[in-house]
C-alpha atoms as a PDB file:
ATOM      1  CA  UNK A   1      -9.112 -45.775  37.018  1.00  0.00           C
ATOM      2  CA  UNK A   2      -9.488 -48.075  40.180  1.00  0.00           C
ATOM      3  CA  UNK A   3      -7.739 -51.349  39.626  1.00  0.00           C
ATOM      4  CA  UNK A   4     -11.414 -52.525  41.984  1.00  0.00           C
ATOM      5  CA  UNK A   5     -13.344 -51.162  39.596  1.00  0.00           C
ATOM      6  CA  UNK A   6     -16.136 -54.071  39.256  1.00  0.00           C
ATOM      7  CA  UNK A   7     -17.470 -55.881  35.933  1.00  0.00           C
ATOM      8  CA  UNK A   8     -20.566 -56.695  34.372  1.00  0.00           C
ATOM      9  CA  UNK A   9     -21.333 -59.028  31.678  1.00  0.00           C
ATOM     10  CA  UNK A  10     -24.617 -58.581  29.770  1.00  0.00           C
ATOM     11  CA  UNK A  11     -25.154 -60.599  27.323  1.00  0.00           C
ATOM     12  CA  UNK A  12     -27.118 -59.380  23.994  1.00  0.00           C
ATOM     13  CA  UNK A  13     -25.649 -56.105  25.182  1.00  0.00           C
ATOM     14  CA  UNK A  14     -25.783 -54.351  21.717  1.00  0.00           C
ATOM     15  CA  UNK A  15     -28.596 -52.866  21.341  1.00  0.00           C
ATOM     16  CA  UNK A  16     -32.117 -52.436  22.707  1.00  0.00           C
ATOM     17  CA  UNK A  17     -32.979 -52.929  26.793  1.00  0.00           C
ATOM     18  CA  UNK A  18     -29.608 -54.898  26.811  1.00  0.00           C
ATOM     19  CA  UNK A  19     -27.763 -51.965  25.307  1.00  0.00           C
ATOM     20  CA  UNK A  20     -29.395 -49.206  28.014  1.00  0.00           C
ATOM     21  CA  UNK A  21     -28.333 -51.918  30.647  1.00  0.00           C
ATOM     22  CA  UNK A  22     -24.809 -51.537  29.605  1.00  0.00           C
ATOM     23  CA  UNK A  23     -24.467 -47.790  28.888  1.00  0.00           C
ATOM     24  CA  UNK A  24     -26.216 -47.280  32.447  1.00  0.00           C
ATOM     25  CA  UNK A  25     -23.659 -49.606  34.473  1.00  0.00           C
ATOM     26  CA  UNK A  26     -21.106 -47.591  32.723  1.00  0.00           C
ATOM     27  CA  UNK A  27     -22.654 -44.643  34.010  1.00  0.00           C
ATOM     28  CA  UNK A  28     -22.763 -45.955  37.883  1.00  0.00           C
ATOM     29  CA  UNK A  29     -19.133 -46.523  37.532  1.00  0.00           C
ATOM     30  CA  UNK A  30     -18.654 -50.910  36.488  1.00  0.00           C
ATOM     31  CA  UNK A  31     -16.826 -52.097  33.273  1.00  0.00           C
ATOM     32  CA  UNK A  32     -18.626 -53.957  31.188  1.00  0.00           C
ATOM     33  CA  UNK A  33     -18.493 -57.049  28.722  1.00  0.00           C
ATOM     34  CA  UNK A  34     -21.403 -57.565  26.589  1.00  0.00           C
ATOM     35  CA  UNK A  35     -22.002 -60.195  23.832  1.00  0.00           C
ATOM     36  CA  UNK A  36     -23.799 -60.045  20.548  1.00  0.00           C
ATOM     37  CA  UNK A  37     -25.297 -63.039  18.746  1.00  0.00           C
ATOM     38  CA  UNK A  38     -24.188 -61.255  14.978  1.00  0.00           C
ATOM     39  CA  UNK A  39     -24.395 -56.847  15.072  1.00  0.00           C
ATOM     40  CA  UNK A  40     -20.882 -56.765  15.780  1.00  0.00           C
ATOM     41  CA  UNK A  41     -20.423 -53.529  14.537  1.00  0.00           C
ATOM     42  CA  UNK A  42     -23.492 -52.267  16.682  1.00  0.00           C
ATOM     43  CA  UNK A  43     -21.955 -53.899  19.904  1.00  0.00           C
ATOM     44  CA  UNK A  44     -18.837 -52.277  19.159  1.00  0.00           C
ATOM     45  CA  UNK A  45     -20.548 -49.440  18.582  1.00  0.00           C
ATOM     46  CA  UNK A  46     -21.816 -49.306  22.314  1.00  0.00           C
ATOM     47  CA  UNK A  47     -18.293 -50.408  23.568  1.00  0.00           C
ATOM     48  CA  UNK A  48     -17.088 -46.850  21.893  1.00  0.00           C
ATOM     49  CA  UNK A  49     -19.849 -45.065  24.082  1.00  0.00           C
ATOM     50  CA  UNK A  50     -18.776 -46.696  26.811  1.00  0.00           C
ATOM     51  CA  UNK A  51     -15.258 -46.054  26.485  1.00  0.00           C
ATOM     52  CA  UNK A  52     -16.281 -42.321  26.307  1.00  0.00           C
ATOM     53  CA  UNK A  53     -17.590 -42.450  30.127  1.00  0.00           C
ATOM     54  CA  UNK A  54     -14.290 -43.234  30.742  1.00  0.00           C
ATOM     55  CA  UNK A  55     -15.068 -47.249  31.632  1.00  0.00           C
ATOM     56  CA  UNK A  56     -13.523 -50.031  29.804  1.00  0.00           C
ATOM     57  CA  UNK A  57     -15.549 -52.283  27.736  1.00  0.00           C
ATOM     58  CA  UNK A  58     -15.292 -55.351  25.159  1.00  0.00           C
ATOM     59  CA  UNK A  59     -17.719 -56.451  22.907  1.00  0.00           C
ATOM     60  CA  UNK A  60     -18.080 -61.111  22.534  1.00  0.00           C
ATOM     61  CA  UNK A  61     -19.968 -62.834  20.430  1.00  0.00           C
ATOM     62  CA  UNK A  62     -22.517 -65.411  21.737  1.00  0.00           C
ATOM     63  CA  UNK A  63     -24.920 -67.683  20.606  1.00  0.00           C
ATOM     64  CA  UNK A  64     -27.339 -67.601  23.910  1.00  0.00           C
ATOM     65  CA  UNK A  65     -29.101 -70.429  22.661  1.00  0.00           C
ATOM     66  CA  UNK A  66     -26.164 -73.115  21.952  1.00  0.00           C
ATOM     67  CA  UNK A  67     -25.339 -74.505  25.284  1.00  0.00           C
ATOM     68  CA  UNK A  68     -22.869 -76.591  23.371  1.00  0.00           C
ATOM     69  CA  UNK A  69     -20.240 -72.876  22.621  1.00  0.00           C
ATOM     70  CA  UNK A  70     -20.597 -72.028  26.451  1.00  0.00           C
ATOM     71  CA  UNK A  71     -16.845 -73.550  26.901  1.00  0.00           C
ATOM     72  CA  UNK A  72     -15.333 -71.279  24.440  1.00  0.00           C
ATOM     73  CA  UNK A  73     -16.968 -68.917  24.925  1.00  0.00           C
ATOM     74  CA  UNK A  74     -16.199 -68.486  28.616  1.00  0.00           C
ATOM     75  CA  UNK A  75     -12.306 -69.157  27.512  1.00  0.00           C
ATOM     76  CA  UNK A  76     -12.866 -65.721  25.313  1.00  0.00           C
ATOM     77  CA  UNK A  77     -14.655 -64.527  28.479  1.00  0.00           C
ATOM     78  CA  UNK A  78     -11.221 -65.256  30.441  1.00  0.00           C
ATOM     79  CA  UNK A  79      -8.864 -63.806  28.015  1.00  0.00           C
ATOM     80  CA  UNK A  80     -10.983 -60.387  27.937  1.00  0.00           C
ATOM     81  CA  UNK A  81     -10.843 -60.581  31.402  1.00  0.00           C
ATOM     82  CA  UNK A  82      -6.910 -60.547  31.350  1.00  0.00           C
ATOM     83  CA  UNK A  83      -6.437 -58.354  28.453  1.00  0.00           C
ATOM     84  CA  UNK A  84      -8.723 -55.870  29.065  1.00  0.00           C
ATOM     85  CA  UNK A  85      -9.388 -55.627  32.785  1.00  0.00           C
ATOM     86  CA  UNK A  86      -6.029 -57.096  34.239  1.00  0.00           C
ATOM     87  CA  UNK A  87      -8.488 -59.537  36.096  1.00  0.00           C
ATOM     88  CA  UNK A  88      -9.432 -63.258  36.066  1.00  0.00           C
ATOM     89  CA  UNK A  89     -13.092 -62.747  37.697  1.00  0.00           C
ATOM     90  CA  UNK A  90     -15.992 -60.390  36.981  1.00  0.00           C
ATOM     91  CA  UNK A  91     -18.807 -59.292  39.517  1.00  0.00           C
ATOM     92  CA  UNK A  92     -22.095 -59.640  37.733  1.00  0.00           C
ATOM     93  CA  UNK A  93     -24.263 -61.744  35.096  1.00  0.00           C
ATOM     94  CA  UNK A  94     -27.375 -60.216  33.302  1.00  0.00           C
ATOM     95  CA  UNK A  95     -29.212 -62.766  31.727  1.00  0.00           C
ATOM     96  CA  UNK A  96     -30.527 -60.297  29.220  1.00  0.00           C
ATOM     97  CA  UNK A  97     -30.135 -61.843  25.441  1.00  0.00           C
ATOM     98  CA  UNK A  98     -33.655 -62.782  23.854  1.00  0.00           C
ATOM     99  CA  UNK A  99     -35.790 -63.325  21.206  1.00  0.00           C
ATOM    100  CA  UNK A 100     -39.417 -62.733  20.876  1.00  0.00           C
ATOM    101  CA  UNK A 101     -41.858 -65.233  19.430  1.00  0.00           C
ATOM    102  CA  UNK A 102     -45.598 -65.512  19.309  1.00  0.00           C
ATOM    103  CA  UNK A 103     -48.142 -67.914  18.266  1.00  0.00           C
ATOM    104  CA  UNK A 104     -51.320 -69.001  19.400  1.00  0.00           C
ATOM    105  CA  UNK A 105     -50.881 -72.091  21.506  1.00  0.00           C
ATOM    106  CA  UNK A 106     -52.562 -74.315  18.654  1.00  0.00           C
ATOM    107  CA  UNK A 107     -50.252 -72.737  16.227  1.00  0.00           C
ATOM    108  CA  UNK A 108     -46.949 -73.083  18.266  1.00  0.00           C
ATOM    109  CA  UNK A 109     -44.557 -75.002  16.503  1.00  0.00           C
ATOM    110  CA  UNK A 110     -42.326 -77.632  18.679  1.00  0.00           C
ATOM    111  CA  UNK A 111     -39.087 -75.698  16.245  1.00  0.00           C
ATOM    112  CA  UNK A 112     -40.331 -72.051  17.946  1.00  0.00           C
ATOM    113  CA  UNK A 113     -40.503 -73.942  21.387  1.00  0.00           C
ATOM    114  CA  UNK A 114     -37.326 -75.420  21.453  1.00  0.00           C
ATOM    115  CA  UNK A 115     -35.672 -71.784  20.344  1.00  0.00           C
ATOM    116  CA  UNK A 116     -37.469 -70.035  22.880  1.00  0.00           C
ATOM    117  CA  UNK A 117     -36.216 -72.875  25.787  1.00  0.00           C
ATOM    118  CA  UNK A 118     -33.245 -73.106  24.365  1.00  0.00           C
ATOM    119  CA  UNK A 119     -32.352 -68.881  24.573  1.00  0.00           C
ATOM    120  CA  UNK A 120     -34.531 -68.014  27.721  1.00  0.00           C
ATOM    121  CA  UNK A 121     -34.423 -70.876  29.648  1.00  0.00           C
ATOM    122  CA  UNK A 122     -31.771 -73.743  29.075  1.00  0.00           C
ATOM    123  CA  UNK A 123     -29.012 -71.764  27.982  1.00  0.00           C
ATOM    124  CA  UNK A 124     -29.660 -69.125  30.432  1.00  0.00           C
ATOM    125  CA  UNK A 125     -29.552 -72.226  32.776  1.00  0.00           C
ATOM    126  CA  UNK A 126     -26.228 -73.232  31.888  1.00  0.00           C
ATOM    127  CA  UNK A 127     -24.346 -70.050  31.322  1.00  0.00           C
ATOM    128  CA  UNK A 128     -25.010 -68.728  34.885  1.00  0.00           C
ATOM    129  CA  UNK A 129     -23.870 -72.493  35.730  1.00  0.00           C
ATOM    130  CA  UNK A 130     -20.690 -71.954  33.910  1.00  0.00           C
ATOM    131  CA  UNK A 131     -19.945 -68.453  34.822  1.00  0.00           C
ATOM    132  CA  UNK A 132     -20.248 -69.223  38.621  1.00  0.00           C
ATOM    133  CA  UNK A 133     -16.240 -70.116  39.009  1.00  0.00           C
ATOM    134  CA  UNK A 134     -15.636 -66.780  37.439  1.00  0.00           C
ATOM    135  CA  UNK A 135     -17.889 -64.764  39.805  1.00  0.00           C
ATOM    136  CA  UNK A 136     -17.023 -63.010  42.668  1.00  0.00           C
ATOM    137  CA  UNK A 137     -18.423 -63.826  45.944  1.00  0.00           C
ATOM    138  CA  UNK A 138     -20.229 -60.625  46.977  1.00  0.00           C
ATOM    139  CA  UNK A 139     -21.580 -59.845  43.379  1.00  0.00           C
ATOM    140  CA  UNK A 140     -24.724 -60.654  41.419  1.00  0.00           C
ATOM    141  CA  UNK A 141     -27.043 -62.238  38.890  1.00  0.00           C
ATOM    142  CA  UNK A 142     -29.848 -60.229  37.281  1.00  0.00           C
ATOM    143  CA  UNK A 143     -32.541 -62.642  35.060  1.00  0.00           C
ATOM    144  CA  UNK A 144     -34.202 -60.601  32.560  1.00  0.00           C
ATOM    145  CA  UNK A 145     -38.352 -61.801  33.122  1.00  0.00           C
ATOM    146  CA  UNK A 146     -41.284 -60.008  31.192  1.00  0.00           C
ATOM    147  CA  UNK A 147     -44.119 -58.997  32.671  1.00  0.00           C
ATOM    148  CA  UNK A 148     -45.924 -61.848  30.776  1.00  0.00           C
ATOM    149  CA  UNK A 149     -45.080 -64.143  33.672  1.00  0.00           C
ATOM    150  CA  UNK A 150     -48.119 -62.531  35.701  1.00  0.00           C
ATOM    151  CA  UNK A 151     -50.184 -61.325  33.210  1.00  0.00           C
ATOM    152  CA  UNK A 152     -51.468 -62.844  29.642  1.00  0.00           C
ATOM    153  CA  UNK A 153     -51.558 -61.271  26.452  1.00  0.00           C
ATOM    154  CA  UNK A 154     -52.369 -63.423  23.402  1.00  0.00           C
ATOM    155  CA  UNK A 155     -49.780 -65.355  21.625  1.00  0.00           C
ATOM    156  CA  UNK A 156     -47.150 -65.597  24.159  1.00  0.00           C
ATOM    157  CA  UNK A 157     -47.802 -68.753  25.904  1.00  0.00           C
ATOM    158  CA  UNK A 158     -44.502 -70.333  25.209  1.00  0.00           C
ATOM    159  CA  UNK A 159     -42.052 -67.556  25.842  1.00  0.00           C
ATOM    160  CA  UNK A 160     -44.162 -66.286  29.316  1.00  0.00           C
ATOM    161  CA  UNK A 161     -43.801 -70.512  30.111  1.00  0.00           C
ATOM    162  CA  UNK A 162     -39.857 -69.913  29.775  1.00  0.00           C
ATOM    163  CA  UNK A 163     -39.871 -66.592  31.674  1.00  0.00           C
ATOM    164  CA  UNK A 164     -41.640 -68.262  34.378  1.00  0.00           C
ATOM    165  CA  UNK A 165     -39.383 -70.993  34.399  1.00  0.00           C
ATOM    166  CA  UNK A 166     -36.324 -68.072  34.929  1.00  0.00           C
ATOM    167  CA  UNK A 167     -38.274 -66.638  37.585  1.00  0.00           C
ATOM    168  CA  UNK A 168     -38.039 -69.960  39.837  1.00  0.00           C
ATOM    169  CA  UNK A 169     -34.485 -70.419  38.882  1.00  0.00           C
ATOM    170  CA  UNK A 170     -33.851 -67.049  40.565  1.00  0.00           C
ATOM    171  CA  UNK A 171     -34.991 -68.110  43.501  1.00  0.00           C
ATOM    172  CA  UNK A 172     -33.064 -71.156  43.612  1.00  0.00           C
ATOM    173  CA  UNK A 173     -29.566 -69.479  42.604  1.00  0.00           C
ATOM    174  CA  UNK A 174     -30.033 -66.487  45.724  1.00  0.00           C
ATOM    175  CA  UNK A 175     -30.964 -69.779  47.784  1.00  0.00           C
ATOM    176  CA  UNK A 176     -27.738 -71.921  46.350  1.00  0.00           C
ATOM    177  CA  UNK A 177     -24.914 -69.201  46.595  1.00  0.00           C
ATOM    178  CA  UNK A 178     -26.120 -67.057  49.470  1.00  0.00           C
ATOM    179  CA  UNK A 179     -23.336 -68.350  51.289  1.00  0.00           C
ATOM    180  CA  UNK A 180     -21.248 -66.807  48.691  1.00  0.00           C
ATOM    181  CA  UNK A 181     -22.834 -63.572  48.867  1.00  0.00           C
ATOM    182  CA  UNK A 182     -24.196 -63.512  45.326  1.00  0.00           C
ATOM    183  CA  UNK A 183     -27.275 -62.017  44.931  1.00  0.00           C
ATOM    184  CA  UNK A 184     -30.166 -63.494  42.483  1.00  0.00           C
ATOM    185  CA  UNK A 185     -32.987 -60.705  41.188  1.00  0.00           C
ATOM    186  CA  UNK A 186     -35.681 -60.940  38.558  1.00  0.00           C
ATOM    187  CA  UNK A 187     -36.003 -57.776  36.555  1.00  0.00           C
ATOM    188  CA  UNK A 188     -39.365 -57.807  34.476  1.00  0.00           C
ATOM    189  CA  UNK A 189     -40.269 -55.076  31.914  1.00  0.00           C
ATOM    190  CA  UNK A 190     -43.400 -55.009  30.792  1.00  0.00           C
ATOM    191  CA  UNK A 191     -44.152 -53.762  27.175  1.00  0.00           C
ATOM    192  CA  UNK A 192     -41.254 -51.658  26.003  1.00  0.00           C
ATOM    193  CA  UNK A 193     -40.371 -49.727  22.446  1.00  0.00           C
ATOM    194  CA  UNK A 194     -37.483 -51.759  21.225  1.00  0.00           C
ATOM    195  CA  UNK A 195     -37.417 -54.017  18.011  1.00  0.00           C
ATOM    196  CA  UNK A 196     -38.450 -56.430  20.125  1.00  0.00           C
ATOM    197  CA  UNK A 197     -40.905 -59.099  18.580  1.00  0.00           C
ATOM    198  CA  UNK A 198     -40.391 -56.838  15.361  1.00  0.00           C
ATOM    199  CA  UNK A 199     -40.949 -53.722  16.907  1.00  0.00           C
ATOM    200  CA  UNK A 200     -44.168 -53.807  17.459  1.00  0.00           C
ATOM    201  CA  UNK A 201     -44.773 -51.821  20.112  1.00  0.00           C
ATOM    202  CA  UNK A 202     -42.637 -49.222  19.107  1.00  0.00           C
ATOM    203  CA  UNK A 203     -43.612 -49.492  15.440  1.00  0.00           C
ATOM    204  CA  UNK A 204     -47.483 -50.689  15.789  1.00  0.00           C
ATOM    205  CA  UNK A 205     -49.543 -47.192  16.500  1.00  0.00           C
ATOM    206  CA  UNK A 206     -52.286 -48.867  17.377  1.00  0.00           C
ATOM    207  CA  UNK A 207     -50.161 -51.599  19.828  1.00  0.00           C
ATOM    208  CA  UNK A 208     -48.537 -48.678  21.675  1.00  0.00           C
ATOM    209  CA  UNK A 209     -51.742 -46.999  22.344  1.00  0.00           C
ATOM    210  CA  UNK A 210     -53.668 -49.900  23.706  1.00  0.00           C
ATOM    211  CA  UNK A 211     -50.240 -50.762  25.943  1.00  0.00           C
ATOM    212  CA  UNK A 212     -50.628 -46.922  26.771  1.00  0.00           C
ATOM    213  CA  UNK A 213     -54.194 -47.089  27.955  1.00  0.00           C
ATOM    214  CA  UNK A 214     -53.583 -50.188  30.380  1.00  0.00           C
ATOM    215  CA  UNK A 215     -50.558 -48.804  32.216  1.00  0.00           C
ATOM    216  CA  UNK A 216     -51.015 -46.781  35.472  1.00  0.00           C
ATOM    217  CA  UNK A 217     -48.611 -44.520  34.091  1.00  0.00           C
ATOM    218  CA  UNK A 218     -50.192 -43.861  30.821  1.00  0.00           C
ATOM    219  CA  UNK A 219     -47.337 -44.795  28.625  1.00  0.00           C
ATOM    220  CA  UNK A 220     -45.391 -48.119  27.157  1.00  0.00           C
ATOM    221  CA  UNK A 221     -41.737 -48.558  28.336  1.00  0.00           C
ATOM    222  CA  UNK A 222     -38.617 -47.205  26.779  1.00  0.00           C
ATOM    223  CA  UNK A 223     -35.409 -48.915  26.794  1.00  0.00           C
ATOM    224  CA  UNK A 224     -33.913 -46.600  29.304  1.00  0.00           C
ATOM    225  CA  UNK A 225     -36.398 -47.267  32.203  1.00  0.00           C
ATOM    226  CA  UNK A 226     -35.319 -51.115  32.378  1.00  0.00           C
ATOM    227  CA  UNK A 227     -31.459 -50.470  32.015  1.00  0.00           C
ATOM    228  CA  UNK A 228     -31.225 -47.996  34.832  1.00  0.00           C
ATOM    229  CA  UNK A 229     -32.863 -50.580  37.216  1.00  0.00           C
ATOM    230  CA  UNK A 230     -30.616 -53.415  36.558  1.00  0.00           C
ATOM    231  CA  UNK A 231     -27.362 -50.905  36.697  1.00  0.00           C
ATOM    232  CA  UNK A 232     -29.359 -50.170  40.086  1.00  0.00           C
ATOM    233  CA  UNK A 233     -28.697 -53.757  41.144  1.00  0.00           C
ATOM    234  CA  UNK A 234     -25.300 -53.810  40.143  1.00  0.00           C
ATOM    235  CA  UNK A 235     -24.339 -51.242  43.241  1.00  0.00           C
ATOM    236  CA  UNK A 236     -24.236 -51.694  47.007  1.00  0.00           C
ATOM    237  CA  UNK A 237     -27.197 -49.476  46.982  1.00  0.00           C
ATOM    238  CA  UNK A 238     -29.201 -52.933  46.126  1.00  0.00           C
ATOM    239  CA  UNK A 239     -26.918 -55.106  48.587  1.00  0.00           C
ATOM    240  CA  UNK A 240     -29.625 -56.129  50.716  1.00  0.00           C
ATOM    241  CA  UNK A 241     -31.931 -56.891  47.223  1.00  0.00           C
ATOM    242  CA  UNK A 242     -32.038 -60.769  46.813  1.00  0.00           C
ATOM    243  CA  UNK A 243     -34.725 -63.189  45.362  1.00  0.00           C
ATOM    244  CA  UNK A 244     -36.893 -60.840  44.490  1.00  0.00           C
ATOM    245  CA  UNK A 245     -39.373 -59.803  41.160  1.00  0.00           C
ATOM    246  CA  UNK A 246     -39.022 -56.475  40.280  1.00  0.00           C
ATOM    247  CA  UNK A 247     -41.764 -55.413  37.802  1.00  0.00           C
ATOM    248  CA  UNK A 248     -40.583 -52.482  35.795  1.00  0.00           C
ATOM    249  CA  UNK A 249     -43.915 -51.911  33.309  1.00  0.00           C
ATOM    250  CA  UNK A 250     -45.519 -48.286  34.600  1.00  0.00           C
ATOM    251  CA  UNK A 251     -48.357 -50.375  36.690  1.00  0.00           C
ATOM    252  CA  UNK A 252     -49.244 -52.089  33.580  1.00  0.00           C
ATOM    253  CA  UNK A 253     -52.584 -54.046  33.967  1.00  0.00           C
ATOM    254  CA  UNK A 254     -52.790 -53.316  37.808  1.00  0.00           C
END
């Protein structure tokens, strides 16, 4: 293997969209080091699939949502680095780890708030903040959005608030480390079949079809259609990609 074979780290990597991001950077050739909050035999698992592509991989736990663990956790983050990648850098973040919770605005808790600010927004905030001395100039950040940030559905007030929140902050990092090179993209999937928000729109029959009937495309999302985007903008193919929203939904609600 190339000793400039680049890296990726995607965090909540283990499973659902984050684990088709992972397998499909693999695929277009990056190592990869993806976190998982408490599956680690599932994250694992996906490090083992990896490995079979021939790509290295490692597998760190992360709480997304505890600013406070960032430290350490980027000390692990330099020690894989070494250990497994003979390396003291890596050349691209995807913001990826979430959690899905909905309530009517009335209903919303300030507890369900803070956790949903505290995953998708603050400590999304922070980590790229922290990972910045350990990314190359010439790589990337990817921000994992939702289509919820230009369309409504009810009970997701809160977490489309935070998503919108990420999609400014985009702009601002490609803005801030252009002179670095590092690109800053938005990649928003619309509905997809994942456990996601408890599955349901992979589990909910009646869910999937109404998702069905409002996408151009005439189906929901599977995990697979998201992951091979971001690996997309992990390549030179996407070099001249910054600050931008990429939609990934179908055409849903055009």
């Amino acid at each position: 293997m190339s000793v400039n074979t680049k890296i990726a780290l995607v965090t909540g990597g283990s499973r659902g969209l984050g684990k088709e991001m992972a397998l499909n950077l693999a695929k277009k050739g990056l190592n990869v080091i993806l976190t998982y909050h408490s599956k680690k035999d599932e994250a694992e698992a996906v490090v083992a699939e990896i490995e079979q592509t021939g790509q290295k991989a490692v597998a760190l736990q992360l709480n997304a949502g505890d600013v406070s663990s960032f430290d350490a956790f980027f000390e692990q983050v330099k020690a894989a680095l070494q250990s497994t990648f003979s390396t003291g850098t890596f050349d691209y973040l995807v913001n990826n780890a979430g959690v899905g919770i909905g309530a009517p605005i009335a209903q919303t808790t300030e507890e369900q708030f803070d956790e949903l600010q505290n995953i998708h927004l603050k400590g999304v905030f922070f980590l790229t903040q922290k990972a910045l001395p350990l990314l190359n100039d010439g790589g990337g950040i990817i921000n994992i959005s939702s289509g919820l940030a230009r369309f409504t559905s009810p009970f997701y007030a809160a977490y489309a608030t935070m998503k919108g929140g990420i999609e400014v902050f985009t702009k601002y990092l490609a803005a801030e480390l252009g002179k670095r090179g590092i690109k800053a993209n938005v990649v928003a999937p619309g509905a997809i079949e994942t456990d996601f928000g408890g599955g349901m729109v992979r589990d909910n029959a009646q869910v999937n079809a109404h998702i069905a009937g409002v996408t151009a495309l005439g189906r929901v999302g599977r995990p697979d259609d998201i992951g091979s985007v971001v690996a997309f903008l992990c390549t030179e193919d996407a070099k001249w990609v910054n600050a931008q929203r990429i939609e990934v939904s179908g055409g849903m609600n055009v």
